[in-house]
PDB file of N, CA and C in Angstrom:
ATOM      1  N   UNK A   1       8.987 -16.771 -22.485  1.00  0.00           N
ATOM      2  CA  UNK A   1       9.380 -16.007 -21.311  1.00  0.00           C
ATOM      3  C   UNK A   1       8.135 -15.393 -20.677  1.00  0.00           C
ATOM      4  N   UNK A   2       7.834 -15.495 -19.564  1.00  0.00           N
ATOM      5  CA  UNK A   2       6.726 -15.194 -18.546  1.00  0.00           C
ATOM      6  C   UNK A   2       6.996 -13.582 -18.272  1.00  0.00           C
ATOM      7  N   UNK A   3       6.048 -12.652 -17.678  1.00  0.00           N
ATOM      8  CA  UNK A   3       5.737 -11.378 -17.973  1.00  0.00           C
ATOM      9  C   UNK A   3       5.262 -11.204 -16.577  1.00  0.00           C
ATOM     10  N   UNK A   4       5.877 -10.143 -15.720  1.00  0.00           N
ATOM     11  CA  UNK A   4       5.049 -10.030 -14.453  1.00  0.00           C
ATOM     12  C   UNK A   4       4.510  -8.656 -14.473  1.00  0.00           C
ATOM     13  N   UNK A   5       3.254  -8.552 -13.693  1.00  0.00           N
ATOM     14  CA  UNK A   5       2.640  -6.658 -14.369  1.00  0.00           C
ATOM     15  C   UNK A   5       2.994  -6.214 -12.892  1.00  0.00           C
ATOM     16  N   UNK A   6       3.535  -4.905 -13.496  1.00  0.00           N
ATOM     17  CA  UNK A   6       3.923  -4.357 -11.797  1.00  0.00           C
ATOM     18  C   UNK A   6       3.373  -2.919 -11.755  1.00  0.00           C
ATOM     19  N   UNK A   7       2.708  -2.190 -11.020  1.00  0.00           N
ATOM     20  CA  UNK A   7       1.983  -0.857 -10.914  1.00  0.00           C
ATOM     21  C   UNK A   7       3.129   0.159 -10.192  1.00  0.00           C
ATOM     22  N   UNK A   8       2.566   1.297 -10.777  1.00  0.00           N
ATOM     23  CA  UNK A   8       3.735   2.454  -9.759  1.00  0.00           C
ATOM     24  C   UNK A   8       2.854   3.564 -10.732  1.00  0.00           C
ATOM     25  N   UNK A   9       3.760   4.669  -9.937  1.00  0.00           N
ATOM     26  CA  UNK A   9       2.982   6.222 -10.365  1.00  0.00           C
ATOM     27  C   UNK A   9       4.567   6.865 -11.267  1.00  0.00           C
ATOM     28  N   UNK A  10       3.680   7.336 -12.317  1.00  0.00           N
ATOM     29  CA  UNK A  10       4.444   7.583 -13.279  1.00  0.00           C
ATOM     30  C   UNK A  10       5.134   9.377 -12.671  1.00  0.00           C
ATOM     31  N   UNK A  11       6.278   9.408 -12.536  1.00  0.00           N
ATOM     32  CA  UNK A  11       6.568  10.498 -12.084  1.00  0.00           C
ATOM     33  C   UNK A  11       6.592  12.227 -12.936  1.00  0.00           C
ATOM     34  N   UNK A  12       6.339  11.746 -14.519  1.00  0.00           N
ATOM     35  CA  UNK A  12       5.461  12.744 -15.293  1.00  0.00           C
ATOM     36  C   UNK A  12       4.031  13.281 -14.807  1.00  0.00           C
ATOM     37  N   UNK A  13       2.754  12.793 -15.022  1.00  0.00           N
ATOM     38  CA  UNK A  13       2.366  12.716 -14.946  1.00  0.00           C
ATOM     39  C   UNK A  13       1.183  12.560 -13.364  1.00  0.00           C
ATOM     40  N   UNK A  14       2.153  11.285 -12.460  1.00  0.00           N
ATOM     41  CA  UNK A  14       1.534  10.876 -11.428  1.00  0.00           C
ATOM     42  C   UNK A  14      -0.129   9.919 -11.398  1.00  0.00           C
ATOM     43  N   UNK A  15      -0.481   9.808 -12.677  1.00  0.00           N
ATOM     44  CA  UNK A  15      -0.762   8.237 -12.765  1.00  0.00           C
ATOM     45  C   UNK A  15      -0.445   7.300 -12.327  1.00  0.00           C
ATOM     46  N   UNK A  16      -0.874   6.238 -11.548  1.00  0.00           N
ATOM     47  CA  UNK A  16      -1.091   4.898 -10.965  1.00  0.00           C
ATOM     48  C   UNK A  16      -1.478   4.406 -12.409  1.00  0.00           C
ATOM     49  N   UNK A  17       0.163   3.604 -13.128  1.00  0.00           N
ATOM     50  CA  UNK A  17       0.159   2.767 -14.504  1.00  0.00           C
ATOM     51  C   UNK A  17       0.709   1.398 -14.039  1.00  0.00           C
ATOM     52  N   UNK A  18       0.841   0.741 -15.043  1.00  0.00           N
ATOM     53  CA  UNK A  18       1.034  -0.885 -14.671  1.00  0.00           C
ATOM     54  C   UNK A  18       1.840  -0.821 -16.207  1.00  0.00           C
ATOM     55  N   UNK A  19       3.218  -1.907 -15.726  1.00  0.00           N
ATOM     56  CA  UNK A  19       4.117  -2.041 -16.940  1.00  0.00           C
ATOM     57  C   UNK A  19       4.592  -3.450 -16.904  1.00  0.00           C
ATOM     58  N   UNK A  20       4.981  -4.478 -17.693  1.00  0.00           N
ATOM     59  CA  UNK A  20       4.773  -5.656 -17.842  1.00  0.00           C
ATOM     60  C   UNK A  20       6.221  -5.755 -18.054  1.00  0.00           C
ATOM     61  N   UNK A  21       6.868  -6.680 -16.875  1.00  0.00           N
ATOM     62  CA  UNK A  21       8.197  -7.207 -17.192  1.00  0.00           C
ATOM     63  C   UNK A  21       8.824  -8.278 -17.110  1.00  0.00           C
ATOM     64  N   UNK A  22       9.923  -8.730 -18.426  1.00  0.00           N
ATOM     65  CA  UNK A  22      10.098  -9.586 -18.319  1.00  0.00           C
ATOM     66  C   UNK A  22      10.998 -10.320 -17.524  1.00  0.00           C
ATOM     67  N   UNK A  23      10.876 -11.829 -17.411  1.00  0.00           N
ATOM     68  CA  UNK A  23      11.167 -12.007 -15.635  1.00  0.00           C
ATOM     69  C   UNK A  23      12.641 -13.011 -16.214  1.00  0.00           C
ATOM     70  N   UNK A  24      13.348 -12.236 -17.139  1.00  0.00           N
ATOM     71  CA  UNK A  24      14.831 -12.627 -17.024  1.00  0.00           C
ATOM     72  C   UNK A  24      15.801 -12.167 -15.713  1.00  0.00           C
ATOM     73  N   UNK A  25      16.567 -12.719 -15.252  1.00  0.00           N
ATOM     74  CA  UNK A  25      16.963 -12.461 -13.666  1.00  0.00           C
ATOM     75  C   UNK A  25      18.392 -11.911 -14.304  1.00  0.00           C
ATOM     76  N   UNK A  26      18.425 -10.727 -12.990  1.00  0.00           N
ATOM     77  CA  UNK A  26      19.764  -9.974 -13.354  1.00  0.00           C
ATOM     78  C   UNK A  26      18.783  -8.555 -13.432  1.00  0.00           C
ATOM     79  N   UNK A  27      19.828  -7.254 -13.434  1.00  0.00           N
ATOM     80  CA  UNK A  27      19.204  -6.314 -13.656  1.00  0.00           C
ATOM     81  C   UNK A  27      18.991  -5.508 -14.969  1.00  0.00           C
ATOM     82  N   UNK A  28      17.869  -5.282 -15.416  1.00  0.00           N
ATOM     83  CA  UNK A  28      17.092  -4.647 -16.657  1.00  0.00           C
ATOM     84  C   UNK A  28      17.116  -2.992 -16.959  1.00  0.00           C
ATOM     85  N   UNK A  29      17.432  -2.276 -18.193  1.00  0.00           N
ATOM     86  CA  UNK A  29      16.988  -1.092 -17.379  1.00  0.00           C
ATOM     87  C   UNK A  29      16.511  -0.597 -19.682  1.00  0.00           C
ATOM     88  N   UNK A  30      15.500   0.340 -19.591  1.00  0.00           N
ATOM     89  CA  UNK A  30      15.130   0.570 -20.976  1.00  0.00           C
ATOM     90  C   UNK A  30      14.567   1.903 -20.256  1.00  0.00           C
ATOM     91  N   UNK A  31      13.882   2.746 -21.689  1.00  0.00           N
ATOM     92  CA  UNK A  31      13.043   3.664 -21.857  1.00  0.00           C
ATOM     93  C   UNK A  31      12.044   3.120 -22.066  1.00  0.00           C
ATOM     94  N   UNK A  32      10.860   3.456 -21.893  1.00  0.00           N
ATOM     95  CA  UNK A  32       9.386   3.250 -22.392  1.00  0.00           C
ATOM     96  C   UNK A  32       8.167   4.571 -22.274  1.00  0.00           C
ATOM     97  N   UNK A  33       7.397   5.062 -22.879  1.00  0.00           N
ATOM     98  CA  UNK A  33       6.523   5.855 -22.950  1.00  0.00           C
ATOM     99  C   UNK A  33       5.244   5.299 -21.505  1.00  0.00           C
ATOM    100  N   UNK A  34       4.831   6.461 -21.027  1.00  0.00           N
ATOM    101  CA  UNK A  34       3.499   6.509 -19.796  1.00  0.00           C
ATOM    102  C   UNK A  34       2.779   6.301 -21.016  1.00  0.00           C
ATOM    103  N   UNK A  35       1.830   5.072 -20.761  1.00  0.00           N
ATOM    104  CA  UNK A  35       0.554   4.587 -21.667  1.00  0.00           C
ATOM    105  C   UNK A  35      -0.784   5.864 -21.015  1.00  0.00           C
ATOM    106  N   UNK A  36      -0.262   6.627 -20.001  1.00  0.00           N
ATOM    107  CA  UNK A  36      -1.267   7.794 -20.113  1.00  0.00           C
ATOM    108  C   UNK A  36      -1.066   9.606 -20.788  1.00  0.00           C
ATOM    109  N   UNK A  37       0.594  10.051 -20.154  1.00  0.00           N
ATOM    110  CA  UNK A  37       0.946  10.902 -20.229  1.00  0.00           C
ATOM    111  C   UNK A  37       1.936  11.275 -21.999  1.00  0.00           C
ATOM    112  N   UNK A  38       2.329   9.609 -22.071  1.00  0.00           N
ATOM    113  CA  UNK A  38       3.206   9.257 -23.202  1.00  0.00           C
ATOM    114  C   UNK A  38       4.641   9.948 -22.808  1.00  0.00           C
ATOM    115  N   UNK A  39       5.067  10.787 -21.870  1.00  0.00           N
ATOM    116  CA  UNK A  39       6.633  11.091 -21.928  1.00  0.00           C
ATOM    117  C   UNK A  39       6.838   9.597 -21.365  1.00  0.00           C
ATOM    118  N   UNK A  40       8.355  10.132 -22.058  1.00  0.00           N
ATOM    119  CA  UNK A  40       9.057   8.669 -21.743  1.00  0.00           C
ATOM    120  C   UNK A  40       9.670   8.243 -20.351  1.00  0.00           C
ATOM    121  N   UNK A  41       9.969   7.168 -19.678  1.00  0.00           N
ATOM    122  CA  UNK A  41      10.455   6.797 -18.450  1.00  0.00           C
ATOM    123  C   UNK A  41      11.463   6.087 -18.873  1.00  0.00           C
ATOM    124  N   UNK A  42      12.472   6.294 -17.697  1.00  0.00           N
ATOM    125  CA  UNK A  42      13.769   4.663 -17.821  1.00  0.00           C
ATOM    126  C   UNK A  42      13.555   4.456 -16.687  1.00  0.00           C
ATOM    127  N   UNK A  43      13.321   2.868 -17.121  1.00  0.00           N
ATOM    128  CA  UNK A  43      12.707   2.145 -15.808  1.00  0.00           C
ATOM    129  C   UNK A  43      13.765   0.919 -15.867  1.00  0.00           C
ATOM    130  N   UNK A  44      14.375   0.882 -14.797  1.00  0.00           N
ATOM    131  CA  UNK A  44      15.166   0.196 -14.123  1.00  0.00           C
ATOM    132  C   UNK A  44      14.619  -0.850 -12.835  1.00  0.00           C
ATOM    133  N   UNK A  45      14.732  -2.616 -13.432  1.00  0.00           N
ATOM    134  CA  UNK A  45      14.416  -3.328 -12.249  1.00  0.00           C
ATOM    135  C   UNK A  45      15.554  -4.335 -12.447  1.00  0.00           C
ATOM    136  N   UNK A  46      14.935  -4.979 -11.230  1.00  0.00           N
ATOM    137  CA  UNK A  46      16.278  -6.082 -10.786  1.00  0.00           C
ATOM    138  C   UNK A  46      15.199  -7.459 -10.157  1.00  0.00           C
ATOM    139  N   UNK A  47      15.200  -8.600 -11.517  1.00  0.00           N
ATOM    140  CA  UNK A  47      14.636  -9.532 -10.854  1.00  0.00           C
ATOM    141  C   UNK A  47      15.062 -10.951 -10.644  1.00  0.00           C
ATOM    142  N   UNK A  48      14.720 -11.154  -9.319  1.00  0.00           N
ATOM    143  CA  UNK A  48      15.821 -13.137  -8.956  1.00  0.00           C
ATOM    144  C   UNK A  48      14.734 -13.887  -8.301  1.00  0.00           C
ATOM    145  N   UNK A  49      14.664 -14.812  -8.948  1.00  0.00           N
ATOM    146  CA  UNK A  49      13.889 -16.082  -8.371  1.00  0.00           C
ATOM    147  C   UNK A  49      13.032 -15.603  -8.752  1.00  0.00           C
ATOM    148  N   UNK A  50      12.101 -15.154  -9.971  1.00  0.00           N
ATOM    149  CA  UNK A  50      10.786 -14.747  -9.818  1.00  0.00           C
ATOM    150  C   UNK A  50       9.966 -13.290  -9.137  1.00  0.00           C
ATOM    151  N   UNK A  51      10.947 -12.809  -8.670  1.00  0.00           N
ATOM    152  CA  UNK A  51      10.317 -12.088  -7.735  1.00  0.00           C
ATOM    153  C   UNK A  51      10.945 -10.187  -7.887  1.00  0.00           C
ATOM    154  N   UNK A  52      10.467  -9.330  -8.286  1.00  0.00           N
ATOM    155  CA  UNK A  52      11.143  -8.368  -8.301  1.00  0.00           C
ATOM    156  C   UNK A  52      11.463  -7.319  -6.876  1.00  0.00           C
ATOM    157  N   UNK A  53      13.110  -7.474  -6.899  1.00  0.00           N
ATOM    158  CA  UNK A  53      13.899  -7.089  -5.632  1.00  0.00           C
ATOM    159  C   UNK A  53      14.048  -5.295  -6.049  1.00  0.00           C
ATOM    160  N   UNK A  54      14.107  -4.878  -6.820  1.00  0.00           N
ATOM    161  CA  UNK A  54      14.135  -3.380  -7.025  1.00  0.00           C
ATOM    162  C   UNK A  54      13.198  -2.945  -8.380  1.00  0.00           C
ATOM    163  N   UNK A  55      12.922  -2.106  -8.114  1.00  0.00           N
ATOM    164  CA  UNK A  55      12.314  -1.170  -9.247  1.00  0.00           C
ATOM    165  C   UNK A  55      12.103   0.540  -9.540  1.00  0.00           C
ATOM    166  N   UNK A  56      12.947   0.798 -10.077  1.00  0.00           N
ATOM    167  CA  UNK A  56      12.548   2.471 -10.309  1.00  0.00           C
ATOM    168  C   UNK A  56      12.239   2.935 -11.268  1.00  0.00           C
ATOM    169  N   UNK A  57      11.148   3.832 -11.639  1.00  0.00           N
ATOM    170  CA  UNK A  57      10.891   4.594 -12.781  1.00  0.00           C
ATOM    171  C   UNK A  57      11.185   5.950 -12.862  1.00  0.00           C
ATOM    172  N   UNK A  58      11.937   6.564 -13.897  1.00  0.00           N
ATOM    173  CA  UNK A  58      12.035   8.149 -13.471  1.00  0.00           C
ATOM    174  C   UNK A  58      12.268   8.907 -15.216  1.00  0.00           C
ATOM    175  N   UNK A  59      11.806  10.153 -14.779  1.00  0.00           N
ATOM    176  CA  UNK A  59      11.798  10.701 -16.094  1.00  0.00           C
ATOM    177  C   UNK A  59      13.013  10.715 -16.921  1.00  0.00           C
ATOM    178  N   UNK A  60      12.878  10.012 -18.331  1.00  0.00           N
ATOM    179  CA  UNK A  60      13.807   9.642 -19.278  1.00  0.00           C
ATOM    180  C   UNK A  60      14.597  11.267 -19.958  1.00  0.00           C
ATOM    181  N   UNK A  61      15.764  11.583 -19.402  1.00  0.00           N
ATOM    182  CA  UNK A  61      16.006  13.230 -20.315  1.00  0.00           C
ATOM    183  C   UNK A  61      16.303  12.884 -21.819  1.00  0.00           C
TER     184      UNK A  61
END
Protein backbone atom coordinates (compact mmCIF):
# COMPACT_ATOMS: atom_id res chain seq x y z
CA UNK A 1 0.00 0.00 0.00
CA UNK A 2 1.46 3.43 -1.21
CA UNK A 3 1.79 6.36 1.46
CA UNK A 4 1.11 10.00 0.48
CA UNK A 5 2.97 12.79 2.91
CA UNK A 6 0.66 15.61 3.47
CA UNK A 7 1.81 18.91 5.60
CA UNK A 8 -0.57 21.08 7.84
CA UNK A 9 -0.06 23.02 11.17
CA UNK A 10 -0.59 21.12 14.10
CA UNK A 11 -3.28 22.97 16.04
CA UNK A 12 -1.40 22.21 19.57
CA UNK A 13 1.38 23.49 19.00
CA UNK A 14 1.16 25.36 15.40
CA UNK A 15 4.04 23.63 13.75
CA UNK A 16 4.09 23.18 9.97
CA UNK A 17 4.34 18.89 10.39
CA UNK A 18 3.97 16.40 7.61
CA UNK A 19 1.97 13.00 8.30
CA UNK A 20 2.04 10.04 5.94
CA UNK A 21 -1.21 8.50 4.70
CA UNK A 22 -2.36 5.66 3.61
CA UNK A 23 -4.01 5.94 0.23
CA UNK A 24 -6.90 3.32 0.93
CA UNK A 25 -10.05 5.22 -0.60
CA UNK A 26 -13.04 5.93 1.57
CA UNK A 27 -12.80 7.98 4.66
CA UNK A 28 -9.98 7.38 7.48
CA UNK A 29 -10.02 8.90 10.78
CA UNK A 30 -7.24 7.77 13.97
CA UNK A 31 -5.32 9.57 16.75
CA UNK A 32 -1.68 10.16 16.31
CA UNK A 33 0.91 12.18 18.43
CA UNK A 34 2.61 15.94 16.82
CA UNK A 35 6.20 14.42 15.99
CA UNK A 36 7.04 18.03 17.51
CA UNK A 37 4.68 18.97 20.36
CA UNK A 38 3.74 15.05 20.97
CA UNK A 39 -0.09 15.90 22.12
CA UNK A 40 -2.16 13.85 20.32
CA UNK A 41 -4.38 14.78 17.08
CA UNK A 42 -7.47 12.93 15.36
CA UNK A 43 -6.89 13.36 12.04
CA UNK A 44 -9.55 12.69 9.77
CA UNK A 45 -9.11 12.34 5.75
CA UNK A 46 -11.05 11.24 2.88
CA UNK A 47 -9.13 9.78 -0.07
CA UNK A 48 -10.50 8.75 -3.96
CA UNK A 49 -8.58 8.16 -6.91
CA UNK A 50 -5.33 8.87 -5.35
CA UNK A 51 -5.87 12.11 -4.42
CA UNK A 52 -6.85 13.52 -0.97
CA UNK A 53 -10.46 15.33 -1.13
CA UNK A 54 -10.60 16.32 2.71
CA UNK A 55 -8.38 16.52 5.57
CA UNK A 56 -8.63 17.72 9.16
CA UNK A 57 -6.47 17.63 12.11
CA UNK A 58 -7.68 18.76 15.53
CA UNK A 59 -6.85 18.32 19.07
CA UNK A 60 -7.54 14.66 20.25
CA UNK A 61 -9.62 15.19 24.01
Amino acid sequence: MQQLEYFFQCPHCWEQISILLEQSSGPQSYIEDCEVCCNPLLVDFTIEAENIVSFTASEAQ
